[in-house]
Protein backbone atom coordinates (compact mmCIF):
# COMPACT_ATOMS: atom_id res chain seq x y z
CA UNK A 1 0.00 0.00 0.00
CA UNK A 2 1.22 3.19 -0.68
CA UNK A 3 3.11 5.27 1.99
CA UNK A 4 0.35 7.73 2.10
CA UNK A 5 -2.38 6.27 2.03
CA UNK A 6 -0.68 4.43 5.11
CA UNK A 7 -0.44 7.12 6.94
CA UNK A 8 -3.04 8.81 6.06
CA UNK A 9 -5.50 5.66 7.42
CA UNK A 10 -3.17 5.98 10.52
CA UNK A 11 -3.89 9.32 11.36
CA UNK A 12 -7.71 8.33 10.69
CA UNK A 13 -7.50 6.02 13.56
CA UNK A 14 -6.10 8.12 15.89
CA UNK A 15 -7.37 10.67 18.17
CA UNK A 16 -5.83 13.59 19.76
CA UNK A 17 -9.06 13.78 22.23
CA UNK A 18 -6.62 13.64 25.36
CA UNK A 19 -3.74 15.53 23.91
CA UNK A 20 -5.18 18.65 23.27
CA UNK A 21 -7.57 20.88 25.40
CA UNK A 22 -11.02 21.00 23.44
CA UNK A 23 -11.42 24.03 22.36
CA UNK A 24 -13.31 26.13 19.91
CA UNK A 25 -11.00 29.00 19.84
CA UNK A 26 -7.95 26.82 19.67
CA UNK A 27 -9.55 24.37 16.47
CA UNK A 28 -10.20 27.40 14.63
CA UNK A 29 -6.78 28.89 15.38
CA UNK A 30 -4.92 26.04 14.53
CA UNK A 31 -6.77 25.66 11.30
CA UNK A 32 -5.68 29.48 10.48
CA UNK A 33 -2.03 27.47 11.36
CA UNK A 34 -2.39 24.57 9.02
CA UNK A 35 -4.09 26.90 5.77
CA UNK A 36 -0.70 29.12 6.06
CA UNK A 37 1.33 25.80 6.01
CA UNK A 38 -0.09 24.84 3.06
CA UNK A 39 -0.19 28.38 1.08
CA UNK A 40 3.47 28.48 2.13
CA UNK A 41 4.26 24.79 0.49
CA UNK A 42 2.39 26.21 -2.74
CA UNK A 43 4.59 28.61 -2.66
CA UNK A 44 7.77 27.04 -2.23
CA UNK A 45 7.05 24.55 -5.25
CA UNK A 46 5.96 27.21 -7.50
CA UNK A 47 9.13 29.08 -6.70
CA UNK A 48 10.72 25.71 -7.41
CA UNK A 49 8.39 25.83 -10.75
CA UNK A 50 9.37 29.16 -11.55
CA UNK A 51 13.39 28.17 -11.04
CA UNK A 52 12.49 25.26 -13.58
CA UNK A 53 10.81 27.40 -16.13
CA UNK A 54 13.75 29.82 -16.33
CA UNK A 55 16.15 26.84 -16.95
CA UNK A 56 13.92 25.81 -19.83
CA UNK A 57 13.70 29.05 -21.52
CA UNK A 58 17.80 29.54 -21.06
CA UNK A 59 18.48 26.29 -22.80
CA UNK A 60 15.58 24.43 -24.15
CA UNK A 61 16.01 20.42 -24.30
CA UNK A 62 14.18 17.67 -23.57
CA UNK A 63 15.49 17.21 -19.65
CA UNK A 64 14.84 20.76 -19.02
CA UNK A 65 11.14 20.50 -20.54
CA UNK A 66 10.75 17.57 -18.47
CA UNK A 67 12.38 19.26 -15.22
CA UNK A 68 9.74 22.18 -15.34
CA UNK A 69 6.81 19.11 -16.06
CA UNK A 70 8.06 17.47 -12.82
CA UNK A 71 8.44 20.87 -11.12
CA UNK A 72 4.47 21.59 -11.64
CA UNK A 73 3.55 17.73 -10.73
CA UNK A 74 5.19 18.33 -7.19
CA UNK A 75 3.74 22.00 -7.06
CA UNK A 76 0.11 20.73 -7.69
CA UNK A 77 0.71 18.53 -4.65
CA UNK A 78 -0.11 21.32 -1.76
CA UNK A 79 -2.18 23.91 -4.12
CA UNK A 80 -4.63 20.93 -4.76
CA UNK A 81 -4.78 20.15 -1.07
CA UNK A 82 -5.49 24.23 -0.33
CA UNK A 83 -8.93 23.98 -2.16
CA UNK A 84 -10.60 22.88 0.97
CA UNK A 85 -10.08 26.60 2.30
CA UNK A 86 -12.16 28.32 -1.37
CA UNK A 87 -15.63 27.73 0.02
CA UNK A 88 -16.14 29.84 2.85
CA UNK A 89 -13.56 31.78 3.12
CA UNK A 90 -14.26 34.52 0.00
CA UNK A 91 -10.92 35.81 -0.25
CA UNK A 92 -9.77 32.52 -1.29
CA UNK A 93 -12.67 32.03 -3.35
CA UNK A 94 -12.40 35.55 -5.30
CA UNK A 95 -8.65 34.97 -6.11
CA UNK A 96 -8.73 31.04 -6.84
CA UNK A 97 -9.72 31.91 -10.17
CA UNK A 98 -6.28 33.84 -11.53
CA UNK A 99 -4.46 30.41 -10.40
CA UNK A 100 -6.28 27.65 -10.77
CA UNK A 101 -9.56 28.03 -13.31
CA UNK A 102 -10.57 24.89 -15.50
CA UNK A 103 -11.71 24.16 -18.28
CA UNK A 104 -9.32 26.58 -20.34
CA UNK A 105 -9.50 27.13 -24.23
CA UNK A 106 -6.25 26.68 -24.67
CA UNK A 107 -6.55 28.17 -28.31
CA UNK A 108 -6.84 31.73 -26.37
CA UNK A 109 -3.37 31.27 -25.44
CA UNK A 110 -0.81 29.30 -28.29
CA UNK A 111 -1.19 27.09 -31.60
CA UNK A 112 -3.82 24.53 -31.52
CA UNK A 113 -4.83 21.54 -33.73
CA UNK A 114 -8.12 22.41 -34.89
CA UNK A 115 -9.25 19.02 -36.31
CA UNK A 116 -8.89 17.97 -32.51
CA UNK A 117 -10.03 21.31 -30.49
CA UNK A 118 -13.18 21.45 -28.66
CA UNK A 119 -13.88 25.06 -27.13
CA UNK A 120 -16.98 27.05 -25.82
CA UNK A 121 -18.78 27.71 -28.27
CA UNK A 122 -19.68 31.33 -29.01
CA UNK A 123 -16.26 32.16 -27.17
CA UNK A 124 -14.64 35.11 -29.56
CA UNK A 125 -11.14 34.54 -27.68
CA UNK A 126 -11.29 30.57 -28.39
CA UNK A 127 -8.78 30.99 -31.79
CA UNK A 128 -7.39 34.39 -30.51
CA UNK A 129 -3.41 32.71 -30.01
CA UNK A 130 -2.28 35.36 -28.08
CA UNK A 131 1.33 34.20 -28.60
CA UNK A 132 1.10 34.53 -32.39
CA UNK A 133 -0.25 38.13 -32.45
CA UNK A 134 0.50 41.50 -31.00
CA UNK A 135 -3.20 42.65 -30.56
CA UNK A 136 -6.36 41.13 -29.14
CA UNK A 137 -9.70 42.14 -29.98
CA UNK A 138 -12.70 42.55 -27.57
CA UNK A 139 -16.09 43.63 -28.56
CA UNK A 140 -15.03 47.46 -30.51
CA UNK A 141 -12.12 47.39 -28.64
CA UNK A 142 -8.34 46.42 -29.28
CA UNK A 143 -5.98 45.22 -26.59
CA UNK A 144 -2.14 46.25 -26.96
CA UNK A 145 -0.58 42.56 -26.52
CA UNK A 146 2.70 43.22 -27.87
CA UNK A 147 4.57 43.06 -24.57
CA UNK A 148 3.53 39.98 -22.83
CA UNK A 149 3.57 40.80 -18.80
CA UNK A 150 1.96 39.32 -15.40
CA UNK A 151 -0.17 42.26 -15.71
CA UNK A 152 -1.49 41.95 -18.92
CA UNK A 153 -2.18 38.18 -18.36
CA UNK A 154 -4.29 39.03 -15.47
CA UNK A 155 -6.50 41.80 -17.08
CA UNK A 156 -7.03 39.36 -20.00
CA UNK A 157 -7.97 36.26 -17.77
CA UNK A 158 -11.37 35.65 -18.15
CA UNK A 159 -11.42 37.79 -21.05
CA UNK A 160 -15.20 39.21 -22.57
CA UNK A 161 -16.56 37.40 -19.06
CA UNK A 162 -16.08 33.80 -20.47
CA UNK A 163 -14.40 31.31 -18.10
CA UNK A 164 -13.07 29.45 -20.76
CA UNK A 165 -11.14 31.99 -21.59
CA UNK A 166 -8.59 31.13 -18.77
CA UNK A 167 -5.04 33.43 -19.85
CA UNK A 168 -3.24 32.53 -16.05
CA UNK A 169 -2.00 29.92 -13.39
CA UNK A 170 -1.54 26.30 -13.43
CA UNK A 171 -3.31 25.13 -16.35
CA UNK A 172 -1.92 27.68 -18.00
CA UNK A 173 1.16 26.86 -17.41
CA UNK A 174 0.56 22.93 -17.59
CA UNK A 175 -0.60 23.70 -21.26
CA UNK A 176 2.30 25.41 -22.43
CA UNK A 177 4.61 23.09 -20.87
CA UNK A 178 2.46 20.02 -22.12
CA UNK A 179 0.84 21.02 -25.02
CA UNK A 180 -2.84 19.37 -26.03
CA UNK A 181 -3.74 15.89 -24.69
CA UNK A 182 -4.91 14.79 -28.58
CA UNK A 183 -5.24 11.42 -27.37
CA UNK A 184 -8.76 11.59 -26.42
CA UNK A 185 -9.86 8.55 -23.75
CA UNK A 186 -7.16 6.80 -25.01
CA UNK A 187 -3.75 6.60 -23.28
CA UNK A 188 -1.23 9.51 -23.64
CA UNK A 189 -1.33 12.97 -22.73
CA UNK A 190 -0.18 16.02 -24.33
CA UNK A 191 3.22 15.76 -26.19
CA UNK A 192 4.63 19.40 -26.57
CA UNK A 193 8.36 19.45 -27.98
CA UNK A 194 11.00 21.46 -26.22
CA UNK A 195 11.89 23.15 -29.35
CA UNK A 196 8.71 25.60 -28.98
CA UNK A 197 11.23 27.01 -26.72
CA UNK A 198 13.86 27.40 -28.65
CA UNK A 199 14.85 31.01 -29.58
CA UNK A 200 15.99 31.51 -33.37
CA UNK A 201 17.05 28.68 -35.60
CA UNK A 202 15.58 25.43 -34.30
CA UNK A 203 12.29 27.24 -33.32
CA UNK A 204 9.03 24.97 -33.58
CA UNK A 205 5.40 26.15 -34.63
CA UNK A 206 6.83 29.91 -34.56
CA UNK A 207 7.00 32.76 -31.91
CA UNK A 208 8.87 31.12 -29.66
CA UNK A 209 9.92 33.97 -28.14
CA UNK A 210 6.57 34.92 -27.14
CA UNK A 211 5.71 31.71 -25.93
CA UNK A 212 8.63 31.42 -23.56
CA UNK A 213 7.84 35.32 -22.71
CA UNK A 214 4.15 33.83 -21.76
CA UNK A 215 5.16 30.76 -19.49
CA UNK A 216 7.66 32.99 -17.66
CA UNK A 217 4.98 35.93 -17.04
CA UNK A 218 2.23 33.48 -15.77
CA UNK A 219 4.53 31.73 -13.47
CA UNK A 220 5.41 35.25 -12.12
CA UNK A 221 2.05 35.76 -11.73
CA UNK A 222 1.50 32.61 -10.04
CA UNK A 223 4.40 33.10 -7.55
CA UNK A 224 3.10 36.54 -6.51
CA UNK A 225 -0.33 35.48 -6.05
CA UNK A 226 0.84 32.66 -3.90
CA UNK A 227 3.05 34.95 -1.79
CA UNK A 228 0.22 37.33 -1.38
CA UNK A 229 -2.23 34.93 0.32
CA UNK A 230 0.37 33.47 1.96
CA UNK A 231 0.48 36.82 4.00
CA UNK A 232 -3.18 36.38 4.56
CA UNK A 233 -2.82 33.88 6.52
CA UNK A 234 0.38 34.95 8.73
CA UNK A 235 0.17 34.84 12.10
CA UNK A 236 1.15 38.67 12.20
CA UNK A 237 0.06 41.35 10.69
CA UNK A 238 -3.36 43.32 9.59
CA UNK A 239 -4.50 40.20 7.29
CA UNK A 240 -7.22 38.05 6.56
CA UNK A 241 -6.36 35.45 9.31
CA UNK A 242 -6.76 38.46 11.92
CA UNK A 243 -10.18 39.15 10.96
CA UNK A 244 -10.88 35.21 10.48
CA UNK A 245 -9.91 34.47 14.45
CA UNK A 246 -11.77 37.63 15.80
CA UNK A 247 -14.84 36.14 15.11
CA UNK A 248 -16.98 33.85 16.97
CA UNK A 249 -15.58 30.76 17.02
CA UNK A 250 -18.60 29.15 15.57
CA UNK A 251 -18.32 31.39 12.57
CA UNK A 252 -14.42 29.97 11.60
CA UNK A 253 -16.06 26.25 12.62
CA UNK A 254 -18.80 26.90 10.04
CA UNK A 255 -16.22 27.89 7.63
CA UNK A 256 -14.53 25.16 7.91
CA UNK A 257 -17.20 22.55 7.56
CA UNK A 258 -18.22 24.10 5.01
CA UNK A 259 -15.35 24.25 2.80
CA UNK A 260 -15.18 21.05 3.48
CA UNK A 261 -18.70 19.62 2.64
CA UNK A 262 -18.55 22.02 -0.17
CA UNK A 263 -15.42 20.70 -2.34
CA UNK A 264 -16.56 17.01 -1.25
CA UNK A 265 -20.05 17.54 -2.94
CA UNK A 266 -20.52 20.13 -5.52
CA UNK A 267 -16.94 20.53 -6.53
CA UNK A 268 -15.07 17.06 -6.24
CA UNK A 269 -18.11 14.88 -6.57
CA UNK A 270 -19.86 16.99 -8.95
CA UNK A 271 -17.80 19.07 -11.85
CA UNK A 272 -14.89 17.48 -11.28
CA UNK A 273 -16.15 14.09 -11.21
CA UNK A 274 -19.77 13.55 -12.28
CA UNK A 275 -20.11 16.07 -14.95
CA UNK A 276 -16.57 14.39 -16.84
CA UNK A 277 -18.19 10.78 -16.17
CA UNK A 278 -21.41 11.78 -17.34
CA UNK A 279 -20.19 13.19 -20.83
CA UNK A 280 -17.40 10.69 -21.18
CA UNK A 281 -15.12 14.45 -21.61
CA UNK A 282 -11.53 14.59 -21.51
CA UNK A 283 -12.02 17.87 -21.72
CA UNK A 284 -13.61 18.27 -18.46
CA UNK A 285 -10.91 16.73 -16.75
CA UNK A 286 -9.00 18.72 -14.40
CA UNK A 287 -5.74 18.32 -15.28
CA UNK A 288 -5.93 17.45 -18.39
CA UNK A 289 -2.80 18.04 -20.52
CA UNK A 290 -0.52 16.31 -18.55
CA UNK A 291 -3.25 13.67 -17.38
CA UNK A 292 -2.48 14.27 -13.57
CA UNK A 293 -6.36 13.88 -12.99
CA UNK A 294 -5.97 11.30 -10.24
CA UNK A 295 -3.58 13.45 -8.17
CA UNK A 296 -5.36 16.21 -8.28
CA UNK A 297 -8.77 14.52 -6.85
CA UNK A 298 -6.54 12.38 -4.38
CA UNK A 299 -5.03 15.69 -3.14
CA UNK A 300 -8.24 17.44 -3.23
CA UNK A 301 -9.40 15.28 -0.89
CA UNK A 302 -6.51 15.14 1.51
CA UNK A 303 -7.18 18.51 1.99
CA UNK A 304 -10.31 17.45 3.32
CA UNK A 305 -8.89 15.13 5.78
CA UNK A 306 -6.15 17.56 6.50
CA UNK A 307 -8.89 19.91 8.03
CA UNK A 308 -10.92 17.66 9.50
CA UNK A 309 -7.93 15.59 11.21
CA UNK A 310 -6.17 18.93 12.21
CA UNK A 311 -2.66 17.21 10.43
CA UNK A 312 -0.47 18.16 7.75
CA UNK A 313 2.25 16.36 6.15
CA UNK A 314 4.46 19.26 4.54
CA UNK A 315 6.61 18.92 1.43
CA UNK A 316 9.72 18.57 3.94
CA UNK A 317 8.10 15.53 5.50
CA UNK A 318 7.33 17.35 8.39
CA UNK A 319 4.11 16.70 10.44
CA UNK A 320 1.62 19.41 11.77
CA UNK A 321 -1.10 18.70 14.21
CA UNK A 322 -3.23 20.41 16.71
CA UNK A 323 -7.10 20.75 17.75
CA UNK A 324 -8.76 19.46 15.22
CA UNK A 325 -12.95 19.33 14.43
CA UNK A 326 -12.19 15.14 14.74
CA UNK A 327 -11.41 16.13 18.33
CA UNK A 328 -14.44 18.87 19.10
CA UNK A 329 -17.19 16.97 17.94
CA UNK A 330 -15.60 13.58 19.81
CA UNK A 331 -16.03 15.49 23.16
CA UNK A 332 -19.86 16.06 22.38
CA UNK A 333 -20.81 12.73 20.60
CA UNK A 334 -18.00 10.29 20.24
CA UNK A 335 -20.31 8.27 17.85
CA UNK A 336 -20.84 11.24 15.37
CA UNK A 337 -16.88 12.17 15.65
CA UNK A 338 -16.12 8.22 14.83
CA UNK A 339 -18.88 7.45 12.39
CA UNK A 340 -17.50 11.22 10.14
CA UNK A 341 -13.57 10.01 10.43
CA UNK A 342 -14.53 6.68 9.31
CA UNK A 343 -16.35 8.52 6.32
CA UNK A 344 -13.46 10.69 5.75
CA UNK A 345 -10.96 7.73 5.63
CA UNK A 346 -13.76 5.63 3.33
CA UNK A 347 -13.55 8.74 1.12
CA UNK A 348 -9.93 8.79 0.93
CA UNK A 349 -9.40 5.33 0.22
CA UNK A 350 -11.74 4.86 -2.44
CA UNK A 351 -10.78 8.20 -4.37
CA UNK A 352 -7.03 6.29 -4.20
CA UNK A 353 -8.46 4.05 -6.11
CA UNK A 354 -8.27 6.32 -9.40
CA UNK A 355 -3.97 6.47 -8.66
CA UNK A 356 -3.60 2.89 -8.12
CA UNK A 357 -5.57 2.73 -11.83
CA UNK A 358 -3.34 5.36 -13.02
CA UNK A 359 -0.34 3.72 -11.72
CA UNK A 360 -1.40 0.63 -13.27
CA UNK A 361 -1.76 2.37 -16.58
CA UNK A 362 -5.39 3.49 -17.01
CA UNK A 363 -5.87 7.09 -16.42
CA UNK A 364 -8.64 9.07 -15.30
CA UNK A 365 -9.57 10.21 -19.09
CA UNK A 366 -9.67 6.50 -19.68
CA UNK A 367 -11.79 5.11 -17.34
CA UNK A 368 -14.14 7.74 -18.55
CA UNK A 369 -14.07 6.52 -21.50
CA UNK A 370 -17.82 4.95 -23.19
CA UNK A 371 -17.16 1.64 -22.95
CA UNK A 372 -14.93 1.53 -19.81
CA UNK A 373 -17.07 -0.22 -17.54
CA UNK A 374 -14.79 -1.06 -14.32
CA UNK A 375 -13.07 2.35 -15.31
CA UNK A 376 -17.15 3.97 -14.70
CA UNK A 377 -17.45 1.70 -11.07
CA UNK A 378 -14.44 3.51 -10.11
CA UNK A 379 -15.01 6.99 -10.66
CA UNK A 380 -19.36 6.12 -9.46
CA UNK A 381 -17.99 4.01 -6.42
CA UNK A 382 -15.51 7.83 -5.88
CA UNK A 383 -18.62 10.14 -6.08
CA UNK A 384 -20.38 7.93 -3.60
CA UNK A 385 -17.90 7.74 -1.19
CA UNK A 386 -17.94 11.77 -1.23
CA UNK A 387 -21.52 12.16 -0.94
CA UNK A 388 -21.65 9.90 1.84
CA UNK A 389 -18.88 11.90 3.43
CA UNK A 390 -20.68 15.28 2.83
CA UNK A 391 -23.38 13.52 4.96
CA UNK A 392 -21.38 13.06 8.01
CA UNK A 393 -20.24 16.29 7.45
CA UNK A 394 -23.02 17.40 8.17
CA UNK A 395 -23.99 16.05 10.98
CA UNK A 396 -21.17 16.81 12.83
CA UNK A 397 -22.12 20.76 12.19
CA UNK A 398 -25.32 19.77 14.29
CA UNK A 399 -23.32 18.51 16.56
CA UNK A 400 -21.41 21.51 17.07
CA UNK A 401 -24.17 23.51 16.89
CA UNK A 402 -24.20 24.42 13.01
CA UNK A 403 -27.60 24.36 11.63
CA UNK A 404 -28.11 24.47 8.07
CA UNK A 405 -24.54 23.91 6.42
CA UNK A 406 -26.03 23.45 3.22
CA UNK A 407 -22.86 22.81 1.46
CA UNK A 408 -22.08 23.72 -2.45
CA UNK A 409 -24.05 21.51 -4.75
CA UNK A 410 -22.81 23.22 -7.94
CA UNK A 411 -26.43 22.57 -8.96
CA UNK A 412 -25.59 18.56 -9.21
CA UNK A 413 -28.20 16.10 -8.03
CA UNK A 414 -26.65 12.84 -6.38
């Protein structure tokens, strides 16, 4: 069994009920502890990213092309497990979108194959190839693109109000590092060669100036962003996490069941899960050029078990733990605390199941795929796992005294 999963299961079974002093106050503080952790590990890696990118662009080849893909594998690791904190906490949830939006038309952005590209349709910015051309055009208006900047990246993402239209952060990134997945539900993902990089003679598919411009801009971007709500969450300073612990207790609790119950169910479950299952899309895949899919719903829901465990295993192997909701609700209804962490560790060991498959050679695009039976049990057997866990989510909040969670359905009926 993998080492993770090993200790993750571990840390299910044990409780900190006599080590720490039950406390509101103190479960809500250390979860302000554990988010900074985290934003601080996404920021590390993408600084590791950004390190990797700049090698690339100074001497394109195919170990530096795959140094920066196995820099952004290992900085998707504690971004994906961050998500937890979006719902809830709305100045996660404003900014998420700059760094980590899905489903992008990646034709906005570089060269595309357009016997294999799928895009919104109606999107004006879907062919715009911002990489090829020195102006953009939006409604009447033009957009001076000739010098490619964080800046200008992040007044264009999102561009004419379309999410598809997705011009910064990860996926960004993973697309210009990966290319398009043309592979469809079939194995492979996206096969990019190093020599788009390459400055004069040797250049591939043109402007390759302009693309390496681009992938260094939006992992600036991505850096700065990172560092910024990092500093949110610092235990000194005017910040977000000051205004977060001031409150009633009950109000950071709620926010944290919330986020919770809300990434399980209308996020994981729902559009990252059901709505790719459903229309047997590669497309809607989450990370979907470099077919990292499974990590990125294992990690998702780590992040879930993070919070409600009160533990953290950092990038330096490191362990933090504290107060935890695992322990609050066990000193008001041991049943409801056991019968939620062994829905929690159900969760996480079934949505495993998609990296063993992956490891094993079927990725998540395949087992989406039409006639991919056991590959459909999987992902079905995933979703149900996470709607049971929303469940005891739930009524755990009553337990604590949290009426009405009503976490994020994303409109999905399960």
């Amino acid at each position: 069994m993998n080492k993770t999963l090993t200790a993750l299961i571990i840390g299910a079974s044990f409780s900190c009920a006599n080590a720490w002093a039950i406390d509101s106050k103190q479960v809500v503080n250390h979860y302000a502890d554990l988010v900074h952790a985290v934003y601080t590990d996404a920021a590390t890696t993408a600084a590791t990213l950004d390190k990797a990118i700049d090698a690339l662009i100074a001497k394109p080849s195919e170990q530096t092309l795959q140094a920066a893909k196995d820099a952004w594998l290992a900085a998707r690791v504690p971004y994906q497990q961050s998500e937890v904190f979006r719902f809830g906490n709305s100045i996660v949830d404003d900014w998420e979108g700059q760094l980590n939006a899905w489903p992008l038309d990646e034709g906005l952005i570089d060269y595309v194959d357009t016997k294999n590209y799928q895009h919104e349709l109606g999107n004006p910015g879907a062919t715009a190839n911002i990489i090829s051309s020195t102006r953009l055009q939006v409604g009447n208006e033009q957009i001076d693109i000739t010098t490619i900047t964080p800046e200008l990246l992040a007044s264009i993402n999102e561009l004419g109000g379309s999410e598809a239209n997705v011009a910064t952060g990860y996926h960004a990134i993973e697309f210009l590092l990966w290319g398009q997945d043309l592979n469809g539900t079939n194995a492979g993902a996206g096969a990019r060669p190093y020599t788009d990089f390459v400055q004069g003679e040797g250049c591939t598919n043109g402007h390759c100036d302009r693309r390496a411009a681009y992938l260094k801009a939006t992992s600036t971007l991505l850096n700065s962003d990172l560092t910024w709500m990092t500093e949110q969450w610092s235990a000194t300073g005017d910040n977000y996490r000051q205004t977060l612990t001031a409150k009633p207790a009950d109000e950071g609790l709620r926010v944290m069941l919330f986020g919770m119950g809300s990434l399980s169910l209308g996020e994981l479950a729902g559009e990252r899960m059901k709505v790719a299952l459903e229309a047997n899309s590669p497309e809607d895949e989450h990370d979907c050029f470099s077919d990292n899919t499974h990590n990125s719903h294992y990690y998702n829901q780590q992040g879930i078990n993070n919070v409600w465990f009160g533990q953290y295993t950092r990038v330096d192997g490191t362990k933090l733990s504290g107060p935890s909701l695992n322990d609050l609700v066990a000193s008001k209804d041991k049943a409801v605390a056991q019968s939620t962490s062994k829905a929690v560790t159900d969760a996480s060991t079934q949505v495993y199941t998609l990296v063993s498959a992956a490891e094993q050679g079927q990725k998540f695009d395949q087992l989406i795929a039409p006639n991919n039976s056991q590959g459909h049990t999987l992902v079905n057997d995933s979703i149900k796992a996470l709607v049971v866990q929303t469940g005891e989510i739930e009524k755990a909040s009553k337990v604590l005294g949290i009426y009405n969670l009503n976490p994020d359905t994303a409109d999905h009926e399960f």
